[in-house]
C-alpha atoms as a PDB file:
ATOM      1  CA  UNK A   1     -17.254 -92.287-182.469  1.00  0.00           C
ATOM      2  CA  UNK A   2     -18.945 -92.576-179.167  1.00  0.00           C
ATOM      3  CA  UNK A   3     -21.360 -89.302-178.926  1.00  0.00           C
ATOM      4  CA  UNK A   4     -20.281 -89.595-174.783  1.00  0.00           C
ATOM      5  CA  UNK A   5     -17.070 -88.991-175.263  1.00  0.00           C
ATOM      6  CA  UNK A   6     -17.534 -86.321-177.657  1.00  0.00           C
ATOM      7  CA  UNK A   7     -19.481 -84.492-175.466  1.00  0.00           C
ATOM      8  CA  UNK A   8     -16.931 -85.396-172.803  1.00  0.00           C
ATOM      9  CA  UNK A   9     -14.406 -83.590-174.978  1.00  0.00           C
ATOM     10  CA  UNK A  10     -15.892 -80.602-175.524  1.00  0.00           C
ATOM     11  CA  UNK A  11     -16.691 -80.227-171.892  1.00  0.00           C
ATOM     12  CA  UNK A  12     -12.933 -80.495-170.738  1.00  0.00           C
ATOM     13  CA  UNK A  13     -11.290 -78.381-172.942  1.00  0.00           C
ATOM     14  CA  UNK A  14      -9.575 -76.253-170.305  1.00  0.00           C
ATOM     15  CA  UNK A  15      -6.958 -76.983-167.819  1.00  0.00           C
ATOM     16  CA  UNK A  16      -8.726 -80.062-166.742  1.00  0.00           C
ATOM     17  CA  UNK A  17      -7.776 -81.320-170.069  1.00  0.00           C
ATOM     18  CA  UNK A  18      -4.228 -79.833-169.715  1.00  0.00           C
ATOM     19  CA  UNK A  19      -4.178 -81.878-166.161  1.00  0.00           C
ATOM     20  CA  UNK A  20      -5.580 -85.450-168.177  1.00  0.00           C
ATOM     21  CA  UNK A  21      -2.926 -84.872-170.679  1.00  0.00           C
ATOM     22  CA  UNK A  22       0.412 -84.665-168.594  1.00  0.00           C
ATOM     23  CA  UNK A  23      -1.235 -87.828-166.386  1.00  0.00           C
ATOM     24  CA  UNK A  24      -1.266 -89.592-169.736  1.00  0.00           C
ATOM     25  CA  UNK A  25       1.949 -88.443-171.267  1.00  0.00           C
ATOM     26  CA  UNK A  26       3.883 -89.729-167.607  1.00  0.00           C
ATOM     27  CA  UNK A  27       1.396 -92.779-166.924  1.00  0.00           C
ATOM     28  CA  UNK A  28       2.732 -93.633-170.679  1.00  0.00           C
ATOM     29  CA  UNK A  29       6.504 -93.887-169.966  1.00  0.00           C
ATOM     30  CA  UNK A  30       5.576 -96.109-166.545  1.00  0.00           C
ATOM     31  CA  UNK A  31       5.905 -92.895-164.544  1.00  0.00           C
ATOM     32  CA  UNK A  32       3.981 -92.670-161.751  1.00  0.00           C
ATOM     33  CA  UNK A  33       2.282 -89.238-161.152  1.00  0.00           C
ATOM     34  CA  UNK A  34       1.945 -87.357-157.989  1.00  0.00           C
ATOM     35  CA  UNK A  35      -0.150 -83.941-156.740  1.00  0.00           C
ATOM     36  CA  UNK A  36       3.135 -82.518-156.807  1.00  0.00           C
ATOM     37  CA  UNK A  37       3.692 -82.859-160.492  1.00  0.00           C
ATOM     38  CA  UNK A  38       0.192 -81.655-161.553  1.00  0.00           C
ATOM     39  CA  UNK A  39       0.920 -78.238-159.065  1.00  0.00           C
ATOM     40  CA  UNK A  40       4.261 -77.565-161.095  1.00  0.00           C
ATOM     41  CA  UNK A  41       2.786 -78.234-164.404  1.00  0.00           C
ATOM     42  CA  UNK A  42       0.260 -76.031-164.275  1.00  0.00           C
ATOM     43  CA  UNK A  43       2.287 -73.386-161.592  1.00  0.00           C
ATOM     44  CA  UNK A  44      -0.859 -73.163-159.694  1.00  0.00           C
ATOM     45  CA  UNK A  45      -1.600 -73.238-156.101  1.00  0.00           C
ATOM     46  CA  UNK A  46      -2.716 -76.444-153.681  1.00  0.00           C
ATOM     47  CA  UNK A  47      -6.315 -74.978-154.055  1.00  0.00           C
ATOM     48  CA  UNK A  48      -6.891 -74.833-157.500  1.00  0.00           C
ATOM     49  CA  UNK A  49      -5.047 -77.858-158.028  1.00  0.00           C
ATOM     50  CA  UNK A  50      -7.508 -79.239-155.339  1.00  0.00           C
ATOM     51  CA  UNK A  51     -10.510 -78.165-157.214  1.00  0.00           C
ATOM     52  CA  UNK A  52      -9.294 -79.434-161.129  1.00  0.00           C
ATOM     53  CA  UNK A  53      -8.813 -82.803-159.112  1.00  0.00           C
ATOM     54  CA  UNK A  54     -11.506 -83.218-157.347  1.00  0.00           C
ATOM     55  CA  UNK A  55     -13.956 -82.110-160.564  1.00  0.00           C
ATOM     56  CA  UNK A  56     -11.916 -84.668-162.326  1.00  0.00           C
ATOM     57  CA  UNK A  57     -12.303 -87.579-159.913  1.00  0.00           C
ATOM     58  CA  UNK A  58     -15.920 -86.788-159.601  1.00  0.00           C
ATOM     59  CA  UNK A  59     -16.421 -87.228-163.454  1.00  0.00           C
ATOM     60  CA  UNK A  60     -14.462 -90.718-162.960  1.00  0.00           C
ATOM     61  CA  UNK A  61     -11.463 -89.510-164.902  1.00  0.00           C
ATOM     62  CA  UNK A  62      -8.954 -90.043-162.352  1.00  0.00           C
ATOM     63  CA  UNK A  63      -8.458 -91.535-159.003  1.00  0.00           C
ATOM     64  CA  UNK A  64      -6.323 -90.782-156.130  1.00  0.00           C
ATOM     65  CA  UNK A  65      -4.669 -92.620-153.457  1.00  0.00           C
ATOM     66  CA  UNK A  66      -5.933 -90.192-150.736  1.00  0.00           C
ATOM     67  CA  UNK A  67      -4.836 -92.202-147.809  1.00  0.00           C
ATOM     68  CA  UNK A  68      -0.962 -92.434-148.321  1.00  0.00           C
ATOM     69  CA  UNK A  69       1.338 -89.406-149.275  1.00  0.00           C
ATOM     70  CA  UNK A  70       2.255 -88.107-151.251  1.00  0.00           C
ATOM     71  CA  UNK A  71      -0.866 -89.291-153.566  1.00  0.00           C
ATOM     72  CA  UNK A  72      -0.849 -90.701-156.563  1.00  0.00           C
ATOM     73  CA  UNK A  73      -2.866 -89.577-159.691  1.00  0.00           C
ATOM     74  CA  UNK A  74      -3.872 -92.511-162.198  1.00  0.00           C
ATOM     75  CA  UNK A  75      -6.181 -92.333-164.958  1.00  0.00           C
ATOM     76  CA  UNK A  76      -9.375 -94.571-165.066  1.00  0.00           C
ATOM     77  CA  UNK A  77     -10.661 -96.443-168.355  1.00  0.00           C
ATOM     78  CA  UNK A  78     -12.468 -93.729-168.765  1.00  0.00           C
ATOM     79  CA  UNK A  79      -9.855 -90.809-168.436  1.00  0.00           C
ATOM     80  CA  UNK A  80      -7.898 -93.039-170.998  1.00  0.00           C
ATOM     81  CA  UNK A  81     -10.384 -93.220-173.431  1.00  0.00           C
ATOM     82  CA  UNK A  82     -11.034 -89.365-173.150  1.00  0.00           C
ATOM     83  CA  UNK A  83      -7.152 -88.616-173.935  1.00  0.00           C
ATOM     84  CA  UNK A  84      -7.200 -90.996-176.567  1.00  0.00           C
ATOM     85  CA  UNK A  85      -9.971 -89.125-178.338  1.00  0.00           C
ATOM     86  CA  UNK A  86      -8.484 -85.577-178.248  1.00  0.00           C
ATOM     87  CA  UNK A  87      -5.209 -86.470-179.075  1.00  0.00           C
ATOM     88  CA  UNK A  88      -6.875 -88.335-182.128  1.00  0.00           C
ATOM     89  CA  UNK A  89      -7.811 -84.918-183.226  1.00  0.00           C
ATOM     90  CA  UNK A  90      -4.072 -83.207-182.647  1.00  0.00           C
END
């Protein structure tokens, strides 16, 4: 196994992961995933949803459509992989 995404794992094990895992589950079934979705999920507010996004884009996880609404959440390669690998171990 790659030691970067091991590492990766064991950093995200929190809600970030918890966000990665319902993009994956939806992205899956050819559902498309919106801020919205992640902010009932998690029954959080527009801040902290804010925050776990942003964190996540910056580690090239995710990306977001920022410029139309309401935005839509995909996973990267990279995101992919890193779901891939924990559920692997569930």
């Amino acid at each position: 196994m790659n030691s970067n995404i091991v590492l990766l794992v064991k950093k995200y094990l929190n809600n970030k992961v918890r966000v990665l895992n319902k993009i994956y589950k939806l992205s899956k079934g050819n559902e498309t995933v919106y801020y919205s979705d992640i902010e009932s999920y998690l029954n959080r507010g527009k801040n902290q949803i804010s925050l776990i996004l942003s964190k996540l884009e910056s580690y090239n996880l995710i990306s977001r459509n920022k410029e139309n609404r309401p935005q839509k959440i995909v996973l990267t390669s990279m995101g992919k992989k890193l779901m891939e690998t924990i559920l692997t171990f569930y």
